[in-house]
C-alpha atoms as a PDB file:
ATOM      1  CA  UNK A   1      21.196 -50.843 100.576  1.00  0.00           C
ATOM      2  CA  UNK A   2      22.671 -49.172  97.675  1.00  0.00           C
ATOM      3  CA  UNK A   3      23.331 -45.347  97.829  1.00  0.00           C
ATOM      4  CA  UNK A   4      23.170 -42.749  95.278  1.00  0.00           C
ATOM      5  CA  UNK A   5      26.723 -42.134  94.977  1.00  0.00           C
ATOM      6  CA  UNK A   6      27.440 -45.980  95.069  1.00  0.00           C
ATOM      7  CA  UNK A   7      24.978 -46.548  91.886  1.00  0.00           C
ATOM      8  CA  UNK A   8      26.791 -43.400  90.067  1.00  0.00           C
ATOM      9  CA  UNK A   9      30.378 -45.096  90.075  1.00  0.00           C
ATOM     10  CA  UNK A  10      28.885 -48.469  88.766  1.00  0.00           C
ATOM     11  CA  UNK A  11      27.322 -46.600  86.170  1.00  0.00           C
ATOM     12  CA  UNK A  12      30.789 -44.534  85.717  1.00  0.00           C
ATOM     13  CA  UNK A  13      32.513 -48.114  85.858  1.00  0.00           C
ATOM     14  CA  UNK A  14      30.278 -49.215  83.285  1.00  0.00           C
ATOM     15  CA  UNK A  15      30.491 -46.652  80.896  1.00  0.00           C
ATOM     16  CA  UNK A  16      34.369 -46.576  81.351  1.00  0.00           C
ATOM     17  CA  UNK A  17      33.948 -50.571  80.545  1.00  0.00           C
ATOM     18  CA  UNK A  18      31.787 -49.574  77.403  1.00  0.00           C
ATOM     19  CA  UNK A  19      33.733 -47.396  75.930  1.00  0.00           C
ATOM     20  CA  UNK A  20      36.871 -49.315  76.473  1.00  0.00           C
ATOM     21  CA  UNK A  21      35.134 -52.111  75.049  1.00  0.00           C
ATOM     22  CA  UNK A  22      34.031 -49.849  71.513  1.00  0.00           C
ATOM     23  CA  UNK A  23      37.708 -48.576  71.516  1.00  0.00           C
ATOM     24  CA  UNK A  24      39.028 -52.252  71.376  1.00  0.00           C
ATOM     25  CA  UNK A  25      36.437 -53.327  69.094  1.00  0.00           C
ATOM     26  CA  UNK A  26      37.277 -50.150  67.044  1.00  0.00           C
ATOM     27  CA  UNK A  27      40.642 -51.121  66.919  1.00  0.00           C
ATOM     28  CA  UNK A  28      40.608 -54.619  66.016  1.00  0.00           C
ATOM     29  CA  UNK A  29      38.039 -53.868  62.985  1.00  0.00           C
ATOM     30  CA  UNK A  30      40.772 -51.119  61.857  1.00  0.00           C
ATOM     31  CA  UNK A  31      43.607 -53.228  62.065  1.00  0.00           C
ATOM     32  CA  UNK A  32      41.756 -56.868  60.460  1.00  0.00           C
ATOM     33  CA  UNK A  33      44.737 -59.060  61.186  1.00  0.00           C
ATOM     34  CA  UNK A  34      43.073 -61.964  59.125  1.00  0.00           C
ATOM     35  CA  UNK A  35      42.229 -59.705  56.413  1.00  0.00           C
ATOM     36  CA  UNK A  36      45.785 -58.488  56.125  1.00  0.00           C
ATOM     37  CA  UNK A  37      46.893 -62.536  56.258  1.00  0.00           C
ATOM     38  CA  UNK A  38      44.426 -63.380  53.534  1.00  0.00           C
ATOM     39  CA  UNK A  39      45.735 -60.554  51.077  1.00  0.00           C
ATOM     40  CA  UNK A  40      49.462 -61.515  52.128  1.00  0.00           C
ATOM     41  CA  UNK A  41      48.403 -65.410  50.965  1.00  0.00           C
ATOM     42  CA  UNK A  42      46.571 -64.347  47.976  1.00  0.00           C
ATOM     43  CA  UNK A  43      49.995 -61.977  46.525  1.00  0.00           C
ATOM     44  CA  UNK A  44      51.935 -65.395  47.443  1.00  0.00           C
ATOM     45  CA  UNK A  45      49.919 -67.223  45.542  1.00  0.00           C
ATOM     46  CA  UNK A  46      50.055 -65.129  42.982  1.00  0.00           C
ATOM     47  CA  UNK A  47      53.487 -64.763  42.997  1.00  0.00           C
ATOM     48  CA  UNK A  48      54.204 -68.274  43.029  1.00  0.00           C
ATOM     49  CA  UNK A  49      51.668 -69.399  40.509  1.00  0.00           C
ATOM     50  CA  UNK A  50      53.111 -66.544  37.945  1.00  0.00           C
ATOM     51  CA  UNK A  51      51.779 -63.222  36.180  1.00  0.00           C
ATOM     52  CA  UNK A  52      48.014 -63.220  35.196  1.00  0.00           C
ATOM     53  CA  UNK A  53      47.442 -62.146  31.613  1.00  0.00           C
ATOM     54  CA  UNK A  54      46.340 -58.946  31.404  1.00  0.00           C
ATOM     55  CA  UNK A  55      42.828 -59.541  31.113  1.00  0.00           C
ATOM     56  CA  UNK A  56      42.413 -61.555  34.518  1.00  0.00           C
ATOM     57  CA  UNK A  57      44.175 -58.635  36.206  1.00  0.00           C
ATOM     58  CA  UNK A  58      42.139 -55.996  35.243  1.00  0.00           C
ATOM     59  CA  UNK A  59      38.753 -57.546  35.755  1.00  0.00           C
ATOM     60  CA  UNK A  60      40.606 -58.786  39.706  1.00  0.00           C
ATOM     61  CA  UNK A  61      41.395 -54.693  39.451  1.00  0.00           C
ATOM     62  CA  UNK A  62      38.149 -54.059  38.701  1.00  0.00           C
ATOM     63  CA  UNK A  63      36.339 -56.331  41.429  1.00  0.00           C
ATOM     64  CA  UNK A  64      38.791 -54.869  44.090  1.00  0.00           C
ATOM     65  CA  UNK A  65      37.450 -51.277  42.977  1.00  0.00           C
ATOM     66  CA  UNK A  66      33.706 -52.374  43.293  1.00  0.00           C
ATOM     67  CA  UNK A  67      34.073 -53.845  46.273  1.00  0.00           C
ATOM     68  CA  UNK A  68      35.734 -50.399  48.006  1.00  0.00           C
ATOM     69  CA  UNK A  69      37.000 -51.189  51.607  1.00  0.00           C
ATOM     70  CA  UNK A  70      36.864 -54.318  52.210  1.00  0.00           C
ATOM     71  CA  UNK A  71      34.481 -54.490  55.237  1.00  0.00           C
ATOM     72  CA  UNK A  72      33.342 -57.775  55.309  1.00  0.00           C
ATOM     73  CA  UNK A  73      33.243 -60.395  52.263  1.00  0.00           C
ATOM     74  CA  UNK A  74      31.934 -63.715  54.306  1.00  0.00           C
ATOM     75  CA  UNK A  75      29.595 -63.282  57.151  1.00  0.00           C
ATOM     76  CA  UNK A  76      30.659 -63.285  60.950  1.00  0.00           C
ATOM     77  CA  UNK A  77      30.867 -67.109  62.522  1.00  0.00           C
ATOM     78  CA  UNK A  78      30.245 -64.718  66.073  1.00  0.00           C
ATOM     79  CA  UNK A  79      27.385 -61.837  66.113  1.00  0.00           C
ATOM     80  CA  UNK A  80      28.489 -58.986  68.826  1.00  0.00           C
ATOM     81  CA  UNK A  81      26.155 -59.706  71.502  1.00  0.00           C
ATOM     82  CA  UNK A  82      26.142 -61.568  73.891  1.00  0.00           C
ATOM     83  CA  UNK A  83      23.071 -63.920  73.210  1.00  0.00           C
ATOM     84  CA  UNK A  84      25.678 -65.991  70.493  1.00  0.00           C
ATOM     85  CA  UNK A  85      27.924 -66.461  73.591  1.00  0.00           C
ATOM     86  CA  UNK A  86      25.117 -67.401  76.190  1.00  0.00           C
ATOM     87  CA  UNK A  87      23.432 -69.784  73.262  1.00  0.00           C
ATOM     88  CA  UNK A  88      26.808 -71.598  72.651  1.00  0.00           C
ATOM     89  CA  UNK A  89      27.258 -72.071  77.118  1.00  0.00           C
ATOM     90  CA  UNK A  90      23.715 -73.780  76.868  1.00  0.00           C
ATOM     91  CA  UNK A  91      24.909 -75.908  74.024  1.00  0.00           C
ATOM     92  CA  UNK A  92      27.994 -76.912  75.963  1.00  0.00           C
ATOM     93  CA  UNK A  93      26.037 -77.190  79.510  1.00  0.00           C
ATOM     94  CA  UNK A  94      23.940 -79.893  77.763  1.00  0.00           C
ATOM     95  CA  UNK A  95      26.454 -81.560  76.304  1.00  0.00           C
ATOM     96  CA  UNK A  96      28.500 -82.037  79.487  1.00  0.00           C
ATOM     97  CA  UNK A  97      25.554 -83.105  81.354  1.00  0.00           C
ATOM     98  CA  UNK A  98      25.141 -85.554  78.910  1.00  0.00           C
ATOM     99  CA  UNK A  99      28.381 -87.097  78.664  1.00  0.00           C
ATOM    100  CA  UNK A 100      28.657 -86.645  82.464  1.00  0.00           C
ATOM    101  CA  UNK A 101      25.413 -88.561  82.897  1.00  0.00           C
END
C-alpha cells in the first residue's frame, strides 16, 4: 500500500523531472545547434560562390527581416509527445516480428 507521504515525493520527483525536462528543452530551442550550422553553411556558400549584386541582397535582407526570429522554417520530423515515440516502437515491434517470423 502506498502512503501519503510516499505519493507526495513521486509527485515531487515528478515535477523535479518536469521541470528539468522544460529547462533542457528550453535550452536546446535557445541554443538551435542546427540552425546555427545551417546559417554557418549558407555565409560559406556565399562566400565561396562570391558577392550578390545588390539587389539579391537586399530582398535576402528583406526576407530575413520578415521572417523575425527564426523559430521554425520546416516543420518538426518529431512532435513533443510521446505518442510520435510510442507510434514509431509499434512500427518497429511489427517489423521485427516480421522479419523474426
Amino acid at each position: 500500500m502506498v502512503t501519503p507521504e510516499e505519493k507526495g515525493e513521486a509527485a515531487d520527483t515528478a515535477k523535479d523531472l518536469l521541470t528539468r525536462n522544460s529547462l533542457a528543452l528550453e535550452a536546446q530551442i535557445e541554443q538551435r545547434p542546427l540552425a546555427k550550422k545551417q546559417e554557418e553553411f549558407e555565409e560559406a556558400q556565399a562566400k565561396l560562390s562570391g558577392p550578390a549584386p545588390p539587389e539579391t541582397q537586399s530582398v535576402q535582407e528583406e526576407g530575413r527581416q520578415n521572417l523575425g526570429p527564426q523559430k521554425a522554417m520546416h516543420k518538426a520530423l518529431l512532435k513533443n509527445d510521446d505518442t510520435e515515440l510510442e507510434r514509431l516502437s509499434k512500427v518497429l515491434d511489427l517489423l521485427y516480428g516480421v522479419l523474426n517470423a
